[in-house]
Protein backbone atom coordinates (compact mmCIF):
# COMPACT_ATOMS: atom_id res chain seq x y z
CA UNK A 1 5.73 10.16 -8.93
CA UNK A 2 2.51 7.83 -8.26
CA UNK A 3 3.03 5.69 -10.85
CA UNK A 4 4.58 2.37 -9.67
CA UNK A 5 2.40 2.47 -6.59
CA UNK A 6 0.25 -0.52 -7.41
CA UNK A 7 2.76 -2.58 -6.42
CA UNK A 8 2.78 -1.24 -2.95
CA UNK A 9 -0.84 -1.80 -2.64
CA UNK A 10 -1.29 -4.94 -5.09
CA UNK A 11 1.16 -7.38 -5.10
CA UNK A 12 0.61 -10.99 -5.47
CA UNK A 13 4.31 -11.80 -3.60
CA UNK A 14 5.96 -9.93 -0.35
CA UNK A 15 9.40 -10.90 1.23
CA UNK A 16 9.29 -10.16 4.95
CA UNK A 17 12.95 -9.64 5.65
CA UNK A 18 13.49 -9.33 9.60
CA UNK A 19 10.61 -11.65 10.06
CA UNK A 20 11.29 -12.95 13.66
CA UNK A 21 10.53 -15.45 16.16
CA UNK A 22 9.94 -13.30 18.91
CA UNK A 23 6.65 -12.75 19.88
CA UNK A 24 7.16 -9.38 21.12
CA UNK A 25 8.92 -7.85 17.88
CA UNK A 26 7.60 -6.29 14.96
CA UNK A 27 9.09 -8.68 12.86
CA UNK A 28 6.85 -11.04 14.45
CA UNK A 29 3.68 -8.99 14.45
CA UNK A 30 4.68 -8.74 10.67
CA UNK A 31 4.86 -12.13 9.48
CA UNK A 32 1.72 -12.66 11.72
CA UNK A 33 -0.16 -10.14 10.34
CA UNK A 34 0.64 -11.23 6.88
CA UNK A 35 0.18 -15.06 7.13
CA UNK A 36 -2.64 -15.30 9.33
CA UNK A 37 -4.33 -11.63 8.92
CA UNK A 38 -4.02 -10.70 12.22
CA UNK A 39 -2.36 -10.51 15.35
CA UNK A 40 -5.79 -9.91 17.45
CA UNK A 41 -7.85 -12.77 15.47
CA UNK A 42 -10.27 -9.97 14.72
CA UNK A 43 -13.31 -10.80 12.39
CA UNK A 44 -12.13 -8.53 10.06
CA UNK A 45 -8.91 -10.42 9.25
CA UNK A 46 -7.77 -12.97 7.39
CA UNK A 47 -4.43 -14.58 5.57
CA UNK A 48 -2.76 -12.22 2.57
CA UNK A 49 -4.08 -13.77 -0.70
CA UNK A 50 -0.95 -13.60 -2.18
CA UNK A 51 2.51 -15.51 -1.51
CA UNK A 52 4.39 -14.58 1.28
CA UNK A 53 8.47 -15.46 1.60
CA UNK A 54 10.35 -14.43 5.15
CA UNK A 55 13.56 -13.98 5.63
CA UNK A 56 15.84 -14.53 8.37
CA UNK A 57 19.26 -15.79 8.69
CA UNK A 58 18.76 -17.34 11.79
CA UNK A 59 15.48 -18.88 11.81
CA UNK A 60 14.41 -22.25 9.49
CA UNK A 61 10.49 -21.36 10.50
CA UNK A 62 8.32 -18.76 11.85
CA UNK A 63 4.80 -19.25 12.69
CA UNK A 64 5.35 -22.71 10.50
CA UNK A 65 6.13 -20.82 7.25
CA UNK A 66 9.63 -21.84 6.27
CA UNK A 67 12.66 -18.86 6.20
CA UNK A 68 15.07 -17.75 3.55
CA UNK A 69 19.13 -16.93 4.90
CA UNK A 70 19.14 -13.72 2.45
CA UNK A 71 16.60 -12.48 0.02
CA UNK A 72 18.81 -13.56 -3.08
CA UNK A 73 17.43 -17.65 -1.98
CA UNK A 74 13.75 -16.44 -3.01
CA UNK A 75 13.89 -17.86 -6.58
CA UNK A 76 10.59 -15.75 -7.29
CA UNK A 77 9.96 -12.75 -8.52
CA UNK A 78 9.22 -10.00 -5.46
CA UNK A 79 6.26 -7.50 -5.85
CA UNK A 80 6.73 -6.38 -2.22
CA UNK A 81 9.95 -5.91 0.06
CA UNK A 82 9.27 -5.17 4.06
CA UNK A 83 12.30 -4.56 5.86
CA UNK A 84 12.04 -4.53 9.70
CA UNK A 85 15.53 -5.18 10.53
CA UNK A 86 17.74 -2.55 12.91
CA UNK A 87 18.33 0.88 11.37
CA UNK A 88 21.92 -0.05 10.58
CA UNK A 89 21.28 -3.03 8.81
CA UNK A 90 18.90 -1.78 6.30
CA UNK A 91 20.91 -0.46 3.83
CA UNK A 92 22.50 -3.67 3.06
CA UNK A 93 19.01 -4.88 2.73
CA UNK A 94 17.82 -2.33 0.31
CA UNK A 95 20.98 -2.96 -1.93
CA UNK A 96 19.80 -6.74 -1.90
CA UNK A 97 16.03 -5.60 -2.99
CA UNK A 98 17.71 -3.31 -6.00
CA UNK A 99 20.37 -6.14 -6.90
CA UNK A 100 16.43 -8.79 -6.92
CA UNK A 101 15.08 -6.25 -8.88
CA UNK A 102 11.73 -5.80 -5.78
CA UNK A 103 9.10 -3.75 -7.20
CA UNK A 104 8.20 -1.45 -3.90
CA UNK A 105 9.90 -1.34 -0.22
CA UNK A 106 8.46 0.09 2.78
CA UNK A 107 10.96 0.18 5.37
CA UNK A 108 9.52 -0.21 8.78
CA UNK A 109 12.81 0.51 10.81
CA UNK A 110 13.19 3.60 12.90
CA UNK A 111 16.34 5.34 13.26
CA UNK A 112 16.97 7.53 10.73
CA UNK A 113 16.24 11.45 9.98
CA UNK A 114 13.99 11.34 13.01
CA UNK A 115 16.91 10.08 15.18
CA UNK A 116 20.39 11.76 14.17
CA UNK A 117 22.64 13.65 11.61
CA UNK A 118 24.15 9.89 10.59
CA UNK A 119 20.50 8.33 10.84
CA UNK A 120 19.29 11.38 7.87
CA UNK A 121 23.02 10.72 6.00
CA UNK A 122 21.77 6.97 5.70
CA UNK A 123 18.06 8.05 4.57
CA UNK A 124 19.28 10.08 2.42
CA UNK A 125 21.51 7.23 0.65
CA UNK A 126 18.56 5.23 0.60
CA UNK A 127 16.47 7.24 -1.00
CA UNK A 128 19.15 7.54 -3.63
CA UNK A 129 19.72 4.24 -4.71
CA UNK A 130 15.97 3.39 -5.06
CA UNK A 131 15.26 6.15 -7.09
CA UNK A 132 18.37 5.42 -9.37
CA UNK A 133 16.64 2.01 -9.45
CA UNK A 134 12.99 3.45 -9.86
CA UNK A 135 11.96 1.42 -6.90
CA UNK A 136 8.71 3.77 -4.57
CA UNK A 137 9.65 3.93 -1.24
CA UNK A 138 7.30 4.50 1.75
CA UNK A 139 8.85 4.98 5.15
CA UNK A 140 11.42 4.30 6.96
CA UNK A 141 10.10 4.79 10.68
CA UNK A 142 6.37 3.91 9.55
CA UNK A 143 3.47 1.79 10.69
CA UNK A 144 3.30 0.03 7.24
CA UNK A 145 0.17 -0.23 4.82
CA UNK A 146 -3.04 -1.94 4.80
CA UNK A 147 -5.06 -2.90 1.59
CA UNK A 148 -8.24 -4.47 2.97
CA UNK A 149 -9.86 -5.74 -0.62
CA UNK A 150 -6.80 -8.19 -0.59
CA UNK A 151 -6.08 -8.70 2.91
CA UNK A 152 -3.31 -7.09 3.16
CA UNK A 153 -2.07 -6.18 6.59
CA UNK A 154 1.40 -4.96 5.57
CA UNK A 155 2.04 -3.57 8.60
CA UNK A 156 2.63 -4.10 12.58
CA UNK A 157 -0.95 -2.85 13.61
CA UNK A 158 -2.28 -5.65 15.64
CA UNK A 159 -5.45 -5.81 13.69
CA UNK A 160 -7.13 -5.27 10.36
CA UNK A 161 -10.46 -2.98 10.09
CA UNK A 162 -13.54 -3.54 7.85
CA UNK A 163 -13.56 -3.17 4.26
CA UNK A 164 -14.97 0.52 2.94
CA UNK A 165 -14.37 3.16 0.64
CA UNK A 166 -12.32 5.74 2.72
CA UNK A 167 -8.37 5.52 2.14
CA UNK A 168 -6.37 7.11 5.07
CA UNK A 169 -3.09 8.31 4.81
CA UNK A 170 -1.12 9.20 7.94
CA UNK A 171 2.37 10.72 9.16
CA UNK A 172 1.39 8.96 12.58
CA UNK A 173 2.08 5.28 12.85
CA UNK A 174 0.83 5.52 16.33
CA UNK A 175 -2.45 7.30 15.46
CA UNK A 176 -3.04 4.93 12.46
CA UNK A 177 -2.87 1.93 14.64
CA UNK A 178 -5.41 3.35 17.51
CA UNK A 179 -8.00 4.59 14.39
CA UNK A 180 -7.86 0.70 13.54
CA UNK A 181 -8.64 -0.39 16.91
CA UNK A 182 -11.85 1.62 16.74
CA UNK A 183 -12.39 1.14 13.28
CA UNK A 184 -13.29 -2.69 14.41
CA UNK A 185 -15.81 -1.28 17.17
CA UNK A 186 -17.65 1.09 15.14
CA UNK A 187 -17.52 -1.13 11.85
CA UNK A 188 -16.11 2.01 9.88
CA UNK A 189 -14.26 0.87 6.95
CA UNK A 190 -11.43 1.78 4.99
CA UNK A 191 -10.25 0.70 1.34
CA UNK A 192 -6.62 1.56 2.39
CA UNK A 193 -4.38 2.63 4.96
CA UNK A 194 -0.90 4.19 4.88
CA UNK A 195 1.60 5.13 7.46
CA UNK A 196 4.22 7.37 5.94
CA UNK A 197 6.88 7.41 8.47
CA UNK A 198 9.19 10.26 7.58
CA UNK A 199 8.27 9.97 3.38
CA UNK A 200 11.79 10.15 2.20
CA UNK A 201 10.55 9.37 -1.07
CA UNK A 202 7.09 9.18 -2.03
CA UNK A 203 4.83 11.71 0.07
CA UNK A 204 1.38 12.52 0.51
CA UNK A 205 0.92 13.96 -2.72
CA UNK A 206 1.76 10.95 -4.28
CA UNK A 207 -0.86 8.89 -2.29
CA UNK A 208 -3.49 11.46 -3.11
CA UNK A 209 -2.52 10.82 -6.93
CA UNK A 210 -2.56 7.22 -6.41
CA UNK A 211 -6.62 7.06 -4.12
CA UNK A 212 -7.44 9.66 -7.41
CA UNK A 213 -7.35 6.58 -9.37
CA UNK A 214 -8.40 3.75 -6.89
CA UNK A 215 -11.32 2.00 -7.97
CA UNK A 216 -12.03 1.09 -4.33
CA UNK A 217 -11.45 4.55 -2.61
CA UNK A 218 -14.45 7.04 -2.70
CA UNK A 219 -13.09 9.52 -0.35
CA UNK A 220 -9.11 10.34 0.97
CA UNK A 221 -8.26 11.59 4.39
CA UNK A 222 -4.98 13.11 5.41
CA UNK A 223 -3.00 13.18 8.98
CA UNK A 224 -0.73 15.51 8.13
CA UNK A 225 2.42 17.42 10.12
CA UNK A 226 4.85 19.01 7.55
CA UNK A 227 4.09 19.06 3.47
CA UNK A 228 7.57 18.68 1.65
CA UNK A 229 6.40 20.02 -1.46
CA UNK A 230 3.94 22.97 -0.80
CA UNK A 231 3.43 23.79 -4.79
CA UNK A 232 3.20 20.58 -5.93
CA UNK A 233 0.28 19.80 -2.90
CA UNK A 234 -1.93 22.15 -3.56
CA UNK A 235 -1.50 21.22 -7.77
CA UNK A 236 -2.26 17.77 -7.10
CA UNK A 237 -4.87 18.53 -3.93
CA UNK A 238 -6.50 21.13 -6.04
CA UNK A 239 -7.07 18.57 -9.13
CA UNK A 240 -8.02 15.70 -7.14
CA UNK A 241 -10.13 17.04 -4.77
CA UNK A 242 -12.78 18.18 -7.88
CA UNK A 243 -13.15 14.92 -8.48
CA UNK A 244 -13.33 12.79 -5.02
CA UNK A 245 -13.11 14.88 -1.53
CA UNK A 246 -10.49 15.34 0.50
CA UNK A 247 -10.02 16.13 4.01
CA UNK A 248 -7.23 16.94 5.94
CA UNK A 249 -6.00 16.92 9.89
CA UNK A 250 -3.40 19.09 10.22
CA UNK A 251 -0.86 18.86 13.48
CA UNK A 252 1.26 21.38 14.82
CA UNK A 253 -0.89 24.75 14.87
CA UNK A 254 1.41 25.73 17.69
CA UNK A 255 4.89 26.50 18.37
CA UNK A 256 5.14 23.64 20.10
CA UNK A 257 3.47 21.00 18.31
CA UNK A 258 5.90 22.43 15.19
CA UNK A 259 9.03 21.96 17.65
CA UNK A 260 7.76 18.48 18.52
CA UNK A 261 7.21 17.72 14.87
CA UNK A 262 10.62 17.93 14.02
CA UNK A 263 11.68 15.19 16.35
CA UNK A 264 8.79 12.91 16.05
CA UNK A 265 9.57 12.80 11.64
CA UNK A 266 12.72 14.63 11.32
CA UNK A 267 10.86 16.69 9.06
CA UNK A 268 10.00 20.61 9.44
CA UNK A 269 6.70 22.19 9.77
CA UNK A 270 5.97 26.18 8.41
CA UNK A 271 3.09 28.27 10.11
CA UNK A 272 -0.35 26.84 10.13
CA UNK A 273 -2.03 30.23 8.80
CA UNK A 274 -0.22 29.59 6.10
CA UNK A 275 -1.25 25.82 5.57
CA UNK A 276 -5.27 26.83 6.14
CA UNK A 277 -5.03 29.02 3.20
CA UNK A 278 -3.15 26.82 1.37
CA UNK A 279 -6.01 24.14 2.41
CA UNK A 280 -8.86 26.76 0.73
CA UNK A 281 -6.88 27.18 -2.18
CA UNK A 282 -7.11 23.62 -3.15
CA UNK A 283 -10.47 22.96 -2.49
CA UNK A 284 -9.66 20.41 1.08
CA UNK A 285 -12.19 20.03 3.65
CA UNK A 286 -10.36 21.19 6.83
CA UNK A 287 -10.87 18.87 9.96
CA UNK A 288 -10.05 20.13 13.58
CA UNK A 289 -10.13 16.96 15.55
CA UNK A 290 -9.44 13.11 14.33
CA UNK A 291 -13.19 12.14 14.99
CA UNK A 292 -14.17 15.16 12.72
CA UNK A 293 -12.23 13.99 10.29
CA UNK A 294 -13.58 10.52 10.16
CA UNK A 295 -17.63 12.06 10.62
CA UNK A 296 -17.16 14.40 7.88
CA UNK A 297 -15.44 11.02 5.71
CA UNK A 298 -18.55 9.37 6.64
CA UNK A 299 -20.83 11.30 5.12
CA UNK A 300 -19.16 11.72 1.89
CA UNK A 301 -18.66 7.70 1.57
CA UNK A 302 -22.40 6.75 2.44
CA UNK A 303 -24.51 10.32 0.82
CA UNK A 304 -24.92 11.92 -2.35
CA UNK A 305 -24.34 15.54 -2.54
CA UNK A 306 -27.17 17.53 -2.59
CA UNK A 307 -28.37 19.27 -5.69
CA UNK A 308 -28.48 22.72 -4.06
CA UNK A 309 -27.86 24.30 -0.28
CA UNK A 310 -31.72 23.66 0.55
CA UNK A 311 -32.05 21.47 4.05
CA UNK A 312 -34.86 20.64 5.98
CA UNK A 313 -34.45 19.04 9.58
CA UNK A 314 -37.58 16.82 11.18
CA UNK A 315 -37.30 15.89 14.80
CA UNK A 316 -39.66 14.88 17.72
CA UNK A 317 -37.84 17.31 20.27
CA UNK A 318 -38.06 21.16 19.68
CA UNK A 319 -34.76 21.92 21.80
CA UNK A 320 -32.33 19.27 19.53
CA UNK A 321 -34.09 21.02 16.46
CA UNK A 322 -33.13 24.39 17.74
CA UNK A 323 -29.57 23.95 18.51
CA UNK A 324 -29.21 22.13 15.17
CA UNK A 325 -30.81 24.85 13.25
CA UNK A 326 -28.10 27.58 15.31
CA UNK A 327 -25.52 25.27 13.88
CA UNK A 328 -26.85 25.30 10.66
CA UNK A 329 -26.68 29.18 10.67
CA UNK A 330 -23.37 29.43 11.58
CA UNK A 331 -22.09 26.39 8.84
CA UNK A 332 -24.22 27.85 5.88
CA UNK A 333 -27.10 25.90 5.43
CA UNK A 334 -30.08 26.97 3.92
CA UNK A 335 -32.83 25.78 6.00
CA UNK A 336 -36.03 26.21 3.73
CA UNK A 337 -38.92 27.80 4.49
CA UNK A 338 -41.79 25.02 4.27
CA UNK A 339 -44.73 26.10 1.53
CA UNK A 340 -48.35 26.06 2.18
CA UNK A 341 -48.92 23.23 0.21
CA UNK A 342 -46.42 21.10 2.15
CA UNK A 343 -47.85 22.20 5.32
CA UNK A 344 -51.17 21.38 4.06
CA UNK A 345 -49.94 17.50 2.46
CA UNK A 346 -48.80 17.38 6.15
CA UNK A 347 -51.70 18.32 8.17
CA UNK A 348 -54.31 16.09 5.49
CA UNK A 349 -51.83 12.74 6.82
CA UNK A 350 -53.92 12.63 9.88
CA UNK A 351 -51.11 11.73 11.89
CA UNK A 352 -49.40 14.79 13.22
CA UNK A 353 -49.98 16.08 16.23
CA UNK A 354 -51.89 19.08 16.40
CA UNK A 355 -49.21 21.16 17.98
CA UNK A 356 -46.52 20.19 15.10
CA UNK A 357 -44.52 22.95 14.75
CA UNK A 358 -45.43 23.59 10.83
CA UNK A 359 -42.04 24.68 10.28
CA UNK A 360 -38.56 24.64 9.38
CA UNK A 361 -36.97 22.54 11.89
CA UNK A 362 -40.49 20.40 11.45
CA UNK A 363 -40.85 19.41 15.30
CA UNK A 364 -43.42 16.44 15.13
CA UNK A 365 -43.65 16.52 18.82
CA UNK A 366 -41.92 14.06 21.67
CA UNK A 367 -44.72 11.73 21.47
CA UNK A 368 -44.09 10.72 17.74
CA UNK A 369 -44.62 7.21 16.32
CA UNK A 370 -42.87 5.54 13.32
CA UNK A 371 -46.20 6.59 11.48
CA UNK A 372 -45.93 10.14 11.98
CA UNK A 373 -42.16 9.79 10.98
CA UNK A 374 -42.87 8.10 7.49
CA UNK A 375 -45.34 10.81 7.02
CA UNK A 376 -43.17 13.36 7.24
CA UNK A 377 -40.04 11.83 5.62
CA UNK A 378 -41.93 10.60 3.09
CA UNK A 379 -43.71 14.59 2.19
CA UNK A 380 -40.73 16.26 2.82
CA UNK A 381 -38.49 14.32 0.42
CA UNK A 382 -40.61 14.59 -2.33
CA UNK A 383 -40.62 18.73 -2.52
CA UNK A 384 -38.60 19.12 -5.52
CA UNK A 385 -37.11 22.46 -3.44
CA UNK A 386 -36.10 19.90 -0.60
CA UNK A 387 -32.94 18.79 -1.18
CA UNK A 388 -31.81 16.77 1.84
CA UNK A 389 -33.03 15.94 5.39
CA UNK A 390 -31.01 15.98 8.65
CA UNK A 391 -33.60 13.46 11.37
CA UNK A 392 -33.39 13.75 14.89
CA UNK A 393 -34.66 11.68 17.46
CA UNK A 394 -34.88 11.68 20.96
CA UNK A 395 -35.82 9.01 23.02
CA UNK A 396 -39.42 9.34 24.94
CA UNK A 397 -41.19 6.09 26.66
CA UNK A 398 -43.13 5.77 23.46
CA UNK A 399 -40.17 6.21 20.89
CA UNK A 400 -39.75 3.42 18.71
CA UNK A 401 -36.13 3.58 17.54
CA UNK A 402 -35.64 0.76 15.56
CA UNK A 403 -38.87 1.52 13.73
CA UNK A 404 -37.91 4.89 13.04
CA UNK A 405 -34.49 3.67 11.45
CA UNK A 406 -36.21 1.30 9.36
CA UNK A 407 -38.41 4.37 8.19
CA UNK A 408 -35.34 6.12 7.33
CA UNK A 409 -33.81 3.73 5.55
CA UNK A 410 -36.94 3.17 3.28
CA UNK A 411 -37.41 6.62 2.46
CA UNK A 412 -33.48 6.78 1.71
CA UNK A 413 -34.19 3.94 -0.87
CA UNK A 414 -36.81 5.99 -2.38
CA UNK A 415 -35.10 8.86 -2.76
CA UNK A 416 -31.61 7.94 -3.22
CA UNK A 417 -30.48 10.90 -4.52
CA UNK A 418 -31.39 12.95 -1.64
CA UNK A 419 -28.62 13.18 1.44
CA UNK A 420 -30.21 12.12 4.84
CA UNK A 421 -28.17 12.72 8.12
CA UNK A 422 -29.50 11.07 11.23
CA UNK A 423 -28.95 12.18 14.97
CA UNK A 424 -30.45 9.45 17.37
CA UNK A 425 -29.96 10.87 20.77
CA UNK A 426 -29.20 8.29 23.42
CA UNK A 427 -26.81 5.61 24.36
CA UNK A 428 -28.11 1.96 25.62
CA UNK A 429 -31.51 1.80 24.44
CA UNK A 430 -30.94 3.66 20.89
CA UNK A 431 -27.59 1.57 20.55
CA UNK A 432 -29.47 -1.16 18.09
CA UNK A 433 -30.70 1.17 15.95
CA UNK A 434 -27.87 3.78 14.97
CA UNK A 435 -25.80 0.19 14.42
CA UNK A 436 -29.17 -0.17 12.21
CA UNK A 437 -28.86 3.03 10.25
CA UNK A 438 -24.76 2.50 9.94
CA UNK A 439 -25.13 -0.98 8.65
CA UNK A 440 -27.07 0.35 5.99
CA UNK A 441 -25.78 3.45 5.17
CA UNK A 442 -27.00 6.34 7.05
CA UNK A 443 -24.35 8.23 8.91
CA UNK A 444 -25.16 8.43 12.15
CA UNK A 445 -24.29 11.11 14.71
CA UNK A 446 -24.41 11.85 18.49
CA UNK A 447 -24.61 15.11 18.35
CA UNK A 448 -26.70 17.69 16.22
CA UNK A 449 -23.58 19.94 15.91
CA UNK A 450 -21.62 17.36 13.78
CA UNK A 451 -25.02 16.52 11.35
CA UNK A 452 -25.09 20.05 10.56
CA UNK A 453 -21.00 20.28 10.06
CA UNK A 454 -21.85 16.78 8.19
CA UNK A 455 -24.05 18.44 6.33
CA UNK A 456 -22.19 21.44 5.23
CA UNK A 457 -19.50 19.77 4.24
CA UNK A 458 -22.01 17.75 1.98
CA UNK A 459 -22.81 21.19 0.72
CA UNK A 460 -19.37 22.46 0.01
CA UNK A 461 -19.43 20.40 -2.69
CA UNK A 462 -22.25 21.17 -4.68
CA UNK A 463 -21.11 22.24 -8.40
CA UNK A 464 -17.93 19.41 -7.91
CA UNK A 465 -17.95 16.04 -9.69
């Protein structure tokens, strides 16, 4: 069911039909997002870099792109169909996308399964016909889709994030749209994003097939309420998620997140015992919060996996290094026990304090300078039974943050194939140099808790492509 899914995600011409003049429609945000990037003018954004054709019977121009009465006066051939009309009008539209022979639709109208017994009777009709005409369908009642590589902001989110390598697929247009919005303030980028709507046709399974395969997409994260097709998700979950990670945020672990479910997607959720296991069977990464989700994605996009469950942490505060060795403990991470001769590399540096803790967490003490952090980056990383770092550091009057980043990042370039985590503690004066350690591809963290669950998920790994 993935195949014909490049045309969502890669075509070189879109017809925008319900393109409108209003600025205060979707239609609007539509054509603007597609002809200029963005509604926002973020720095991120920028025009669709293929042809774009809008259609409206009662508009010559939008946004000073000329309109089409009906689809059928587009002499091209169409790639991509958007429909944003009212509910009751799509149908009619979809029959003119099958009679142009469109190669993918995504209806962004609401108004259907969600709304009413007639609304699913006219989903369900719709569904029918593009199948019969082997025509992928994503919606109706969606956000839309965003391919960043080509600038395409198929959708009414009022902004386009940065370029990366995580691909997001979501059954929340809502929550898609706010991720965005601080996508752009943290610089966290995506390769793709997809609002499903109420997946009439193609469902998460079938984006999971598709990211499998994407050249661009390094790691797939799920929003998920209700799975259509249990068997047939944890088949294609369980195969895919061998070869790039997966993670999933699943809604509705209550009775009454399952109750509002059903109304907010017209679909129906079963017991979330059930989907946990389900989760474990095929190999998922199991998120319980959205900024989990997006830490854990983090880590997999920017760090190797290590080559076995053998951690070391180095920090200049002994409290931090405690509470992330508990969490260690409790997530399943071997914390090594540092050998005599690594203890004795470290005390012949001649830069550790003499109170250094000599030990696993490796507590170089408060008043630590970048020098006594390269030392001990630089030693510990080279143990062959070392097999990743997690770096803490807490800001004293004599801390050096920026320094310290750029002593991570050099010791990250010498041992590339090592996983380092960082937790700089602080807000406004350790701001410029977690941006640092981000920018270049150490994941970052606020807290010593979400290293270590960073970490372990790193870990759960091991053995997997």
């Amino acid at each position: 069911m993935s195949q014909g899914l490049s045309s969502l995600f890669n075509p070189r011409t879109i017809a925008l039909i319900g393109a409108s003049r209003d600025p205060k429609s979707v239609g609007y945000g539509l054509a603007k997002n597609l002809l200029e990037g963005c509604v926002m003018r973020c720095r991120y954004c920028a025009p669709f870099l293929g042809k774009v054709f809008l259609v409206n019977p009662f508009a010559d121009k939008i946004l000073g792109a000329s309109c089409h009465r009906i689809l059928a006066q587009v002499k091209e051939q169409i790639d991509l169909a958007i429909i944003a009309t009212p509910a009751p009008l799509v149908e009619d539209q979809v029959d003119a996308c099958i009679k142009k022979r469109v190669k993918g639709v995504i209806i962004i109208s609401a108004g259907f399964a969600e709304f009413s017994a007639q609304g699913r009777e006219s989903q369900e009709r719709i569904v029918k016909k593009l199948r019969r005409a082997k025509i992928p369908l994503i919606g109706p009642n969606c956000l839309g889709i965003i391919r960043t590589s080509t600038h395409l902001n198929a959708s009414f989110a009022p902004s386009m994030p940065p370029k990366g390598n995580v691909a997001f697929v979501s059954q929340s247009g809502a929550l898609a749209d706010s991720i965005i919005d601080w996508a752009i303030e943290e610089s966290y980028g995506f390769s793709s994003i997809v609002s499903l709507g109420n997946s009439a046709d193609r469902d998460v399974s079938d984006f999971i097939e598709y990211f499998a395969e994407d050249l661009e997409t390094k790691v797939i994260a799920l929003y998920i309420e209700s799975i259509r097709d249990g068997r047939r998700f944890l088949k294609v979950a369980g195969s895919v998620s061998k070869k790039k990670p997966i993670i999933v945020l699943k809604a509705g672990k209550t009775l009454r997140g399952v109750k509002a479910i059903s109304s907010h997607t017209g679909n129906l959720a079963g017991d979330y015992d059930i989907y946990k296991a389900a989760f474990r069977q095929a190999g998922v990464v199991l998120a319980e919060s959205v900024e989990e989700m997006f830490d854990i994605a983090k880590v997999f996009a920017t760090q190797p996996v290590p080559k076995k469950n053998a951690i070391a942490i180095v920090t200049n505060g002994g409290g931090p290094g405690v509470l992330c060795a508990d969490y260690c403990s409790e997530f399943g991470i071997n914390l090594v026990e540092l050998d005599k001769a690594t203890i004795k590399e470290l005390d012949r540096s001649g830069v550790m304090h003499p109170a250094y803790s000599r030990a696993n967490p490796l507590d170089i003490v408060g008043d630590a300078l970048p020098v006594r952090y390269k030392a001990a980056l630089d030693i510990l990383l080279a143990q062959d039974y070392i097999a990743g770092l997690i770096v803490i550091q807490t800001l004293q009057t004599m801390t050096e943050a920026l320094e310290d980043a750029k002593i991570v990042i050099a010791a990250k370039q010498k041992h590339p194939g090592k996983p380092i985590i960082c937790t700089y503690m602080g807000g406004k004066f350790t701001k410029s140099s977690f941006r640092y350690l981000e920018e270049n591809g150490i994941p970052d963290y606020n807290d010593v808790r979400k290293s270590a669950k960073a970490m372990a998920a790193l870990i759960s790994r091991i053995g997997k492509k």
